[in-house]
C-alpha atoms as a PDB file:
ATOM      1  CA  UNK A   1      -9.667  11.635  -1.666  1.00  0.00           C
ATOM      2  CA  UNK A   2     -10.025  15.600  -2.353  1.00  0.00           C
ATOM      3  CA  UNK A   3     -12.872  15.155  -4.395  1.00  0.00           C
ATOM      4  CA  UNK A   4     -15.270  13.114  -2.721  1.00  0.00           C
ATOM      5  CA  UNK A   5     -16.396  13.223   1.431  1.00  0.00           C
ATOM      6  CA  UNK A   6     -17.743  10.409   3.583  1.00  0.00           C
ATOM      7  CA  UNK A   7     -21.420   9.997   3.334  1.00  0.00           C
ATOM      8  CA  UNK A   8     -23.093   7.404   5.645  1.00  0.00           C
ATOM      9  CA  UNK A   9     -26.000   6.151   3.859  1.00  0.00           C
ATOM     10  CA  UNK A  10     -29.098   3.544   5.726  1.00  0.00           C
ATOM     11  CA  UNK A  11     -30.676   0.608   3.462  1.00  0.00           C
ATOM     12  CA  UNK A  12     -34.259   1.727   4.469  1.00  0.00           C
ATOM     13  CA  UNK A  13     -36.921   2.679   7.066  1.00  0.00           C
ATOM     14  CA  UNK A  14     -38.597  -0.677   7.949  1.00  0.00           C
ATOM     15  CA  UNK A  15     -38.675  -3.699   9.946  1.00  0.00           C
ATOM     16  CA  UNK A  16     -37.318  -6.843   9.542  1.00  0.00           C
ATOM     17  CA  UNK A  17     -37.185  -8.355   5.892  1.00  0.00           C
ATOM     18  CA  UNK A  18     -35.598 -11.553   5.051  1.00  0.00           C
ATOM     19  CA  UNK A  19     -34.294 -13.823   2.223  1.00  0.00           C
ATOM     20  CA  UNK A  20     -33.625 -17.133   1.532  1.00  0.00           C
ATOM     21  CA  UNK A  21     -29.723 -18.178  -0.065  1.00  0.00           C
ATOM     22  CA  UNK A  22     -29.802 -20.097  -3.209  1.00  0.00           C
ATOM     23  CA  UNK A  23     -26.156 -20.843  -4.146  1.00  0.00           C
ATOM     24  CA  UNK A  24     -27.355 -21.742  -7.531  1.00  0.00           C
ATOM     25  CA  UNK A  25     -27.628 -18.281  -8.854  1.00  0.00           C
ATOM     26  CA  UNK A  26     -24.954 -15.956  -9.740  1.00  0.00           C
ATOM     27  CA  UNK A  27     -25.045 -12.491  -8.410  1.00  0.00           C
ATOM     28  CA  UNK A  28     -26.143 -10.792 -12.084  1.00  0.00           C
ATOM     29  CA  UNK A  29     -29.299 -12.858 -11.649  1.00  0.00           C
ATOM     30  CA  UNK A  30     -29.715 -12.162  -8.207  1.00  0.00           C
ATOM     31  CA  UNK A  31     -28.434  -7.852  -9.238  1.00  0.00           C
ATOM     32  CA  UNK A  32     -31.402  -7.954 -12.256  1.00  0.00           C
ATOM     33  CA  UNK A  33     -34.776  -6.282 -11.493  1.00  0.00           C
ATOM     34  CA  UNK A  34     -34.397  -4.613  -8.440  1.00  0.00           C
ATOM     35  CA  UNK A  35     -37.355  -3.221  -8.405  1.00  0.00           C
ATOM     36  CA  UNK A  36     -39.178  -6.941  -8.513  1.00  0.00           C
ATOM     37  CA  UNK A  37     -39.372  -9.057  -5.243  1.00  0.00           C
ATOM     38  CA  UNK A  38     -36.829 -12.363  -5.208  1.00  0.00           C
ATOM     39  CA  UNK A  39     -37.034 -14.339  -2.670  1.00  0.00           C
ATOM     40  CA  UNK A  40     -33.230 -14.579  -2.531  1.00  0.00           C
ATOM     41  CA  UNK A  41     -32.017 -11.078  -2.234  1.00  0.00           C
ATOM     42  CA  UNK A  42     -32.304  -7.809  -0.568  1.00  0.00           C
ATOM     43  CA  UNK A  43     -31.833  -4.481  -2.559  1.00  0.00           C
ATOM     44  CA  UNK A  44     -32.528  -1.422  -1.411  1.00  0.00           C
ATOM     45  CA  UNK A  45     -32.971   1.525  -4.188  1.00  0.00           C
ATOM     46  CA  UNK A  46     -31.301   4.999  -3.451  1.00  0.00           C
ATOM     47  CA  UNK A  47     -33.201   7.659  -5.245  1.00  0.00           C
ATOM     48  CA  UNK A  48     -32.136   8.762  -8.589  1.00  0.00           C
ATOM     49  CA  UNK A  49     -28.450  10.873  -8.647  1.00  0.00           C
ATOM     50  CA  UNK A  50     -29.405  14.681  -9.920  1.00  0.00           C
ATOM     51  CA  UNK A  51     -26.007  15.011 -10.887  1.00  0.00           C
ATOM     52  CA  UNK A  52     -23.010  13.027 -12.214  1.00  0.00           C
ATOM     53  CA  UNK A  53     -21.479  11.414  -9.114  1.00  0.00           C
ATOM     54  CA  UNK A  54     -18.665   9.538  -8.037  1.00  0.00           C
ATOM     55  CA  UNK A  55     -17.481   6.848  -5.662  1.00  0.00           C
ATOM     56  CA  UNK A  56     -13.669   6.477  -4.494  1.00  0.00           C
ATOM     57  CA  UNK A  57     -11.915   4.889  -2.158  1.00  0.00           C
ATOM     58  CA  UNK A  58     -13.091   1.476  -0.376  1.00  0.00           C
ATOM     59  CA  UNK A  59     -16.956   1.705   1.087  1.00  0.00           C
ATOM     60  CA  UNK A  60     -17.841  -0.465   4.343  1.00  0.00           C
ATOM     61  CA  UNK A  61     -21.427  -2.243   5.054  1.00  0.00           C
ATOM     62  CA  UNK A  62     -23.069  -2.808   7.942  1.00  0.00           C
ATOM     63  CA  UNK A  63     -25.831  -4.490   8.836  1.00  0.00           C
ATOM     64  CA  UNK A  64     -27.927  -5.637  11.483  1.00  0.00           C
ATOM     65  CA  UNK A  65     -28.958  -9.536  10.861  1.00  0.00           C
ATOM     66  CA  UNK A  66     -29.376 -12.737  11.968  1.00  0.00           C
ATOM     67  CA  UNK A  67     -28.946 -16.322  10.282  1.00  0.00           C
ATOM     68  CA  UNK A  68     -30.139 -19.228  10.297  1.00  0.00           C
ATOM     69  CA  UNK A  69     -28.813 -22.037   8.257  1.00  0.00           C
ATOM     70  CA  UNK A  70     -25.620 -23.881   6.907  1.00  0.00           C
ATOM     71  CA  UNK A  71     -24.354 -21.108   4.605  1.00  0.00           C
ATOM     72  CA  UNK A  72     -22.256 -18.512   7.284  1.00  0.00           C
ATOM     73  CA  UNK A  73     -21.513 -15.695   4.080  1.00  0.00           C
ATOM     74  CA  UNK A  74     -23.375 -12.719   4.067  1.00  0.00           C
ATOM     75  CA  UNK A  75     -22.299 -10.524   0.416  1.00  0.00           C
ATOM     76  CA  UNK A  76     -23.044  -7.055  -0.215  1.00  0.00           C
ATOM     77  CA  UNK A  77     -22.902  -5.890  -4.237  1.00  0.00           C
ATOM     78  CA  UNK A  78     -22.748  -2.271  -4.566  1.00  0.00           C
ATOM     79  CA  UNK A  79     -24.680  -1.091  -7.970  1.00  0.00           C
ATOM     80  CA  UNK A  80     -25.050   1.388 -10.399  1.00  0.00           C
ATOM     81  CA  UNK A  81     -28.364   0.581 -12.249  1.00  0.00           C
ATOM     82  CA  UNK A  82     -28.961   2.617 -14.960  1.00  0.00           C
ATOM     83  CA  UNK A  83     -28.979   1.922 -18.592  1.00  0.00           C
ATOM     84  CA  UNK A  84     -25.077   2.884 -20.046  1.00  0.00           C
ATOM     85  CA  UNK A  85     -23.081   1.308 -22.775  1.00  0.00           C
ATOM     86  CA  UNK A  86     -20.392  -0.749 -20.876  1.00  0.00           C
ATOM     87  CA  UNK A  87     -17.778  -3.259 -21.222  1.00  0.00           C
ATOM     88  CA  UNK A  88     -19.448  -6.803 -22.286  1.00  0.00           C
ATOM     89  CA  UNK A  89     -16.541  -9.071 -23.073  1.00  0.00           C
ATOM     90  CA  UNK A  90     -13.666  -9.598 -25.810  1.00  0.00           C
ATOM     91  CA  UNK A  91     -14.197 -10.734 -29.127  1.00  0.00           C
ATOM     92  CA  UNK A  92     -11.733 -12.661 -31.156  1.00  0.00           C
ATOM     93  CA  UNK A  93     -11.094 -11.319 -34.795  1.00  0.00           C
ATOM     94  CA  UNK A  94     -10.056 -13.357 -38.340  1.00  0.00           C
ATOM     95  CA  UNK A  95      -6.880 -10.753 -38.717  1.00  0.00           C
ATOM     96  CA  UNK A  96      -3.770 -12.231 -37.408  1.00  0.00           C
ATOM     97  CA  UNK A  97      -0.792 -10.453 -36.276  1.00  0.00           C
ATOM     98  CA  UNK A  98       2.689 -12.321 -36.054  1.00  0.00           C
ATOM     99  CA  UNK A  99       6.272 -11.770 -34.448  1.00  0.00           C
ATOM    100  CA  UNK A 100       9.405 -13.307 -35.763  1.00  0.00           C
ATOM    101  CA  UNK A 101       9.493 -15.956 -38.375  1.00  0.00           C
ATOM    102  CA  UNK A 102       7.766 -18.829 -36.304  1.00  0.00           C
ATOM    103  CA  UNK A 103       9.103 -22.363 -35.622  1.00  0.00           C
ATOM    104  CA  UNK A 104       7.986 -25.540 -35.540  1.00  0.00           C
ATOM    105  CA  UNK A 105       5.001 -25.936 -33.853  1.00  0.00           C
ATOM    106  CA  UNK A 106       4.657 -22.672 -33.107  1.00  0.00           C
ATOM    107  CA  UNK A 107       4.180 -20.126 -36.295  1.00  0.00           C
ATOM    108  CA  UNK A 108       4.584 -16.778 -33.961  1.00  0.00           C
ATOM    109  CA  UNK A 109       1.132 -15.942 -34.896  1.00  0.00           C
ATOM    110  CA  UNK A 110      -2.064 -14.992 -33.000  1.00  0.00           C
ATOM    111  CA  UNK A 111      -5.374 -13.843 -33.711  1.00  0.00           C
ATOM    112  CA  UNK A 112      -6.066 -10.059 -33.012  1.00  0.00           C
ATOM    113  CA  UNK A 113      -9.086  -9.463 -29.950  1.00  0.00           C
ATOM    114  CA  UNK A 114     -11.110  -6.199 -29.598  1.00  0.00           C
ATOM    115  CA  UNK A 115     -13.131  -5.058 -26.914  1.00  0.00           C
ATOM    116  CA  UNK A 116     -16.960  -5.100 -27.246  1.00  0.00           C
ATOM    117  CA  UNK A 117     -19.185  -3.204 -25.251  1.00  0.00           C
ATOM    118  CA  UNK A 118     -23.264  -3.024 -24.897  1.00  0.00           C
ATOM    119  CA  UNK A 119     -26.228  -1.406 -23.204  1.00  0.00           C
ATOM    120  CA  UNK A 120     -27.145  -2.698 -19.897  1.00  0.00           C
ATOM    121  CA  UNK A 121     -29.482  -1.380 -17.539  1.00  0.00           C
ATOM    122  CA  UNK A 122     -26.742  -2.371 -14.604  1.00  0.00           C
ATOM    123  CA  UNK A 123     -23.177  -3.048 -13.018  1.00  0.00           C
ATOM    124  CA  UNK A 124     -21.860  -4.031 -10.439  1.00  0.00           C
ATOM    125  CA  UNK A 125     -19.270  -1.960  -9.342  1.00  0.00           C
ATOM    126  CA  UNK A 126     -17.765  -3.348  -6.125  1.00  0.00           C
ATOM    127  CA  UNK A 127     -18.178  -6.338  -3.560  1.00  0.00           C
ATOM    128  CA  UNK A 128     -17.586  -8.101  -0.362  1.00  0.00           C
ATOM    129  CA  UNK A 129     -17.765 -11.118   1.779  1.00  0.00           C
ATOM    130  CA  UNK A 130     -18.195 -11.637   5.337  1.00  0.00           C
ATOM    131  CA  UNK A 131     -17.629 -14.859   7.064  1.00  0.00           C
ATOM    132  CA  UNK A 132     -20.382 -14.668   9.966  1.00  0.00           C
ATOM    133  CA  UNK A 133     -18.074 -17.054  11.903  1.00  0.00           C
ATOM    134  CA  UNK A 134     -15.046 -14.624  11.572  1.00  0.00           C
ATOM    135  CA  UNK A 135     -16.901 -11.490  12.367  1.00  0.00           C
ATOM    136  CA  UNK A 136     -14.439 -10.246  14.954  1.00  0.00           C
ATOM    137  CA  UNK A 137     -11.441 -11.293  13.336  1.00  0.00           C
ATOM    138  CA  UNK A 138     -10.168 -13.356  10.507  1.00  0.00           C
ATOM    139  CA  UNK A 139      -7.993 -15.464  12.700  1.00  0.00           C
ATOM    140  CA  UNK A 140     -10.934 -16.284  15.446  1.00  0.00           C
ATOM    141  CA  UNK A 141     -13.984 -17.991  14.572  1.00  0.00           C
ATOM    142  CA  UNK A 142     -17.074 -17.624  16.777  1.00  0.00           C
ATOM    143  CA  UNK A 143     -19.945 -19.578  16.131  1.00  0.00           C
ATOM    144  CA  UNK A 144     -23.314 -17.065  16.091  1.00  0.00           C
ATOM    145  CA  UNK A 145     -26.459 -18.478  17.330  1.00  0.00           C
ATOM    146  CA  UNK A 146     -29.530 -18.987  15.392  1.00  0.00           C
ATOM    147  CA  UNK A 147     -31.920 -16.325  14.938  1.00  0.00           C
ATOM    148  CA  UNK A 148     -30.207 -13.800  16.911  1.00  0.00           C
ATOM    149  CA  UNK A 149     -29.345 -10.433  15.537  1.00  0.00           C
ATOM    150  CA  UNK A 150     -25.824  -9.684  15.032  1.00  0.00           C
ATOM    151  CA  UNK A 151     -24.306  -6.392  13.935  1.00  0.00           C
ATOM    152  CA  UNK A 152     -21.939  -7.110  11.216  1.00  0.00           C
ATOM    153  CA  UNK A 153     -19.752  -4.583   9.282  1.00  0.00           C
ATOM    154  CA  UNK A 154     -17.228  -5.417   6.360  1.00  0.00           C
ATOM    155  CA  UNK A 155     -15.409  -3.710   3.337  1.00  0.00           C
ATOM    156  CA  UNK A 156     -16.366  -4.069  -0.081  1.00  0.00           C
ATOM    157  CA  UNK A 157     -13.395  -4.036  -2.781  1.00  0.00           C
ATOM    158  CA  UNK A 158     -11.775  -0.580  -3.376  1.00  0.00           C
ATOM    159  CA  UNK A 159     -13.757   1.549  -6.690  1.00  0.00           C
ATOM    160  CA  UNK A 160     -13.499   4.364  -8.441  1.00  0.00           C
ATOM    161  CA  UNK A 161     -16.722   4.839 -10.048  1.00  0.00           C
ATOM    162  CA  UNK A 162     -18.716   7.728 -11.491  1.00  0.00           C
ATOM    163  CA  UNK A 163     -22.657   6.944 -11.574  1.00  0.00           C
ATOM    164  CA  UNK A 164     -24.736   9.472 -14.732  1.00  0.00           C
ATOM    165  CA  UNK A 165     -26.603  11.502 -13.731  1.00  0.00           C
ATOM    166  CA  UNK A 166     -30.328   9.928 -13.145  1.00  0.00           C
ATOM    167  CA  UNK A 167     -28.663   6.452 -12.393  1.00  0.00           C
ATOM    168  CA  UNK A 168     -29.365   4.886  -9.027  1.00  0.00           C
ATOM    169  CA  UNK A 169     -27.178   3.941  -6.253  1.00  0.00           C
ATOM    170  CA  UNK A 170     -27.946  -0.064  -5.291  1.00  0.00           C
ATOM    171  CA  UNK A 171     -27.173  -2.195  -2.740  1.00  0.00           C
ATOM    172  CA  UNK A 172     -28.312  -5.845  -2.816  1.00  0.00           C
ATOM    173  CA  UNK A 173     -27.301  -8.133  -0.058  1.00  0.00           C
ATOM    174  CA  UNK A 174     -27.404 -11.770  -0.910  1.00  0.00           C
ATOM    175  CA  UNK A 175     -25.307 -14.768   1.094  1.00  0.00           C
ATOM    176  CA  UNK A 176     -23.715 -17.177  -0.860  1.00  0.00           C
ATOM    177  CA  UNK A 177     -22.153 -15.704  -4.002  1.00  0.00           C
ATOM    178  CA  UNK A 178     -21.645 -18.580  -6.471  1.00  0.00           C
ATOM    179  CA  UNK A 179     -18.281 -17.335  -8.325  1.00  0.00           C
ATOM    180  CA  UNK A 180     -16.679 -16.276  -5.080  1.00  0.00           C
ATOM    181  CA  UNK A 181     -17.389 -18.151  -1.975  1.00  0.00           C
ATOM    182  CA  UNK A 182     -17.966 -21.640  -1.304  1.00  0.00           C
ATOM    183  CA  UNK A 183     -21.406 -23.123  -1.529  1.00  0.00           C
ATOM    184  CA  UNK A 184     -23.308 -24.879   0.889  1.00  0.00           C
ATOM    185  CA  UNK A 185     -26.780 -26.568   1.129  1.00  0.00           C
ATOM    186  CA  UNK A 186     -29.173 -23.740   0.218  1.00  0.00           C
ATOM    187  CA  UNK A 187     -32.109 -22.494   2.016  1.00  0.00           C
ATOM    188  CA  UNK A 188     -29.850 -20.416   4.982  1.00  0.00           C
ATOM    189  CA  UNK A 189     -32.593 -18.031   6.056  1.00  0.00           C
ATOM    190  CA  UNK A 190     -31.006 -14.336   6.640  1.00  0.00           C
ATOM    191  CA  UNK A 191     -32.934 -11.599   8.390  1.00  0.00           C
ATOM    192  CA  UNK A 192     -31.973  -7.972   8.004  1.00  0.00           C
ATOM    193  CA  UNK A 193     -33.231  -5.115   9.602  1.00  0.00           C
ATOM    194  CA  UNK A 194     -32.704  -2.115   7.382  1.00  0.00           C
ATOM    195  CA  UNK A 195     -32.589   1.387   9.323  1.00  0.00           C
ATOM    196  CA  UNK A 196     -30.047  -0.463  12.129  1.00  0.00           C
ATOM    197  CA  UNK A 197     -28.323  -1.360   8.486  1.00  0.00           C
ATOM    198  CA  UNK A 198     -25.784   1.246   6.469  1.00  0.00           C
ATOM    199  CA  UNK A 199     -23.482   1.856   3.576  1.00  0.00           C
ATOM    200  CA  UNK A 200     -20.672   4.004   4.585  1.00  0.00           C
ATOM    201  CA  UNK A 201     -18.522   5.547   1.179  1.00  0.00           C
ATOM    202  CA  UNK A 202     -17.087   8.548   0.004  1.00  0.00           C
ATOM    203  CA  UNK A 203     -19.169  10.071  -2.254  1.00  0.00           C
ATOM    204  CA  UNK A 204     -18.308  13.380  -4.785  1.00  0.00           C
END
């Protein structure tokens, strides 16, 4: 992309900090109050954007971990946290609007839908899985040992974004998402140390 340049970007400064996965939650629960500790995530904060900035293209993760546990899914959620009015569902309206005359069973009428937006104080703007087993390939898996520390690197979904200005870049790294992997037992203990751990995207 013209308009944007690759940035590499590193999840923090400290040692190792862990989380527990708890396939019960969705990842808007897990995404909410980043600046509150959860026992079941990892976010780290960017500081606030001074200017209007956008991601393109597809951004890569990776970080420097070890697990322990039955779940093998490490997620990344890529976030834009910052209150904005944004899209929050469709709503179905009374007014009808029909084509042809209708036949039996069937009058050829249907109920007009709107978009609705609100004001949230986040989105999530991209995501992606990695298999811990398939870490080297899709088509291999290779068991990883408890407790040892793994790099791992993996590509989130392609974006085009555009943060506001004074919004806040967000990554939170969770393991099982609920809506888009499978779920096993929870309690899978994930340890991730941060400055061996990086975002790479294209920033503009």
């Amino acid at each position: 992309m013209p308009s944007t340049r690759p940035v590499s970007l590193r999840l923090g400064s400290g040692g190792r900090e862990t989380f527990v996965d708890n396939p019960a939650r969705t990842a808007e629960e897990l995404t909410a109050s980043p600046e509150t500790d959860d026992p079941n995530r990892l976010v780290h904060l960017f500081p606030s954007l001074s200017r209007e900035t956008r991601i393109s293209g597809t951004p890569e993760i990776t970080v420097r971990a070890d697990v322990d546990g039955a779940s093998p899914y490490l997620t990344a959620l890529l976030v834009d946290y910052g209150p904005a009015e944004r899209y929050a569902g469709v709503r179905t309206l009374t007014e009808q609007d029909c084509v042809g005359p209708g036949i039996e069973g069937d009058p050829g009428c249907f109920n007009r839908r709107e978009y609705v937006t609100a004001t949230t104080p986040y989105e999530i703007v991209t995501r992606g899985w990695l298999d811990v087993r398939n870490r080297t390939s899709p088509a291999r898996t290779t068991p990883v040992r408890s407790g040892r520390p793994y790099t791992f690197q993996w590509k989130l979904q392609s974006t085009d974004h555009v943060f506001a200005a004074g919004h806040r870049i967000g990554v939170v790294l969770i393991s099982t998402e609920r809506d888009h992997t499978l779920r096993y037992p929870a309690g899978t203990l994930v340890g991730v140390q941060p400055s061996l751990s990086r975002l790479q995207v294209r920033l503009g």
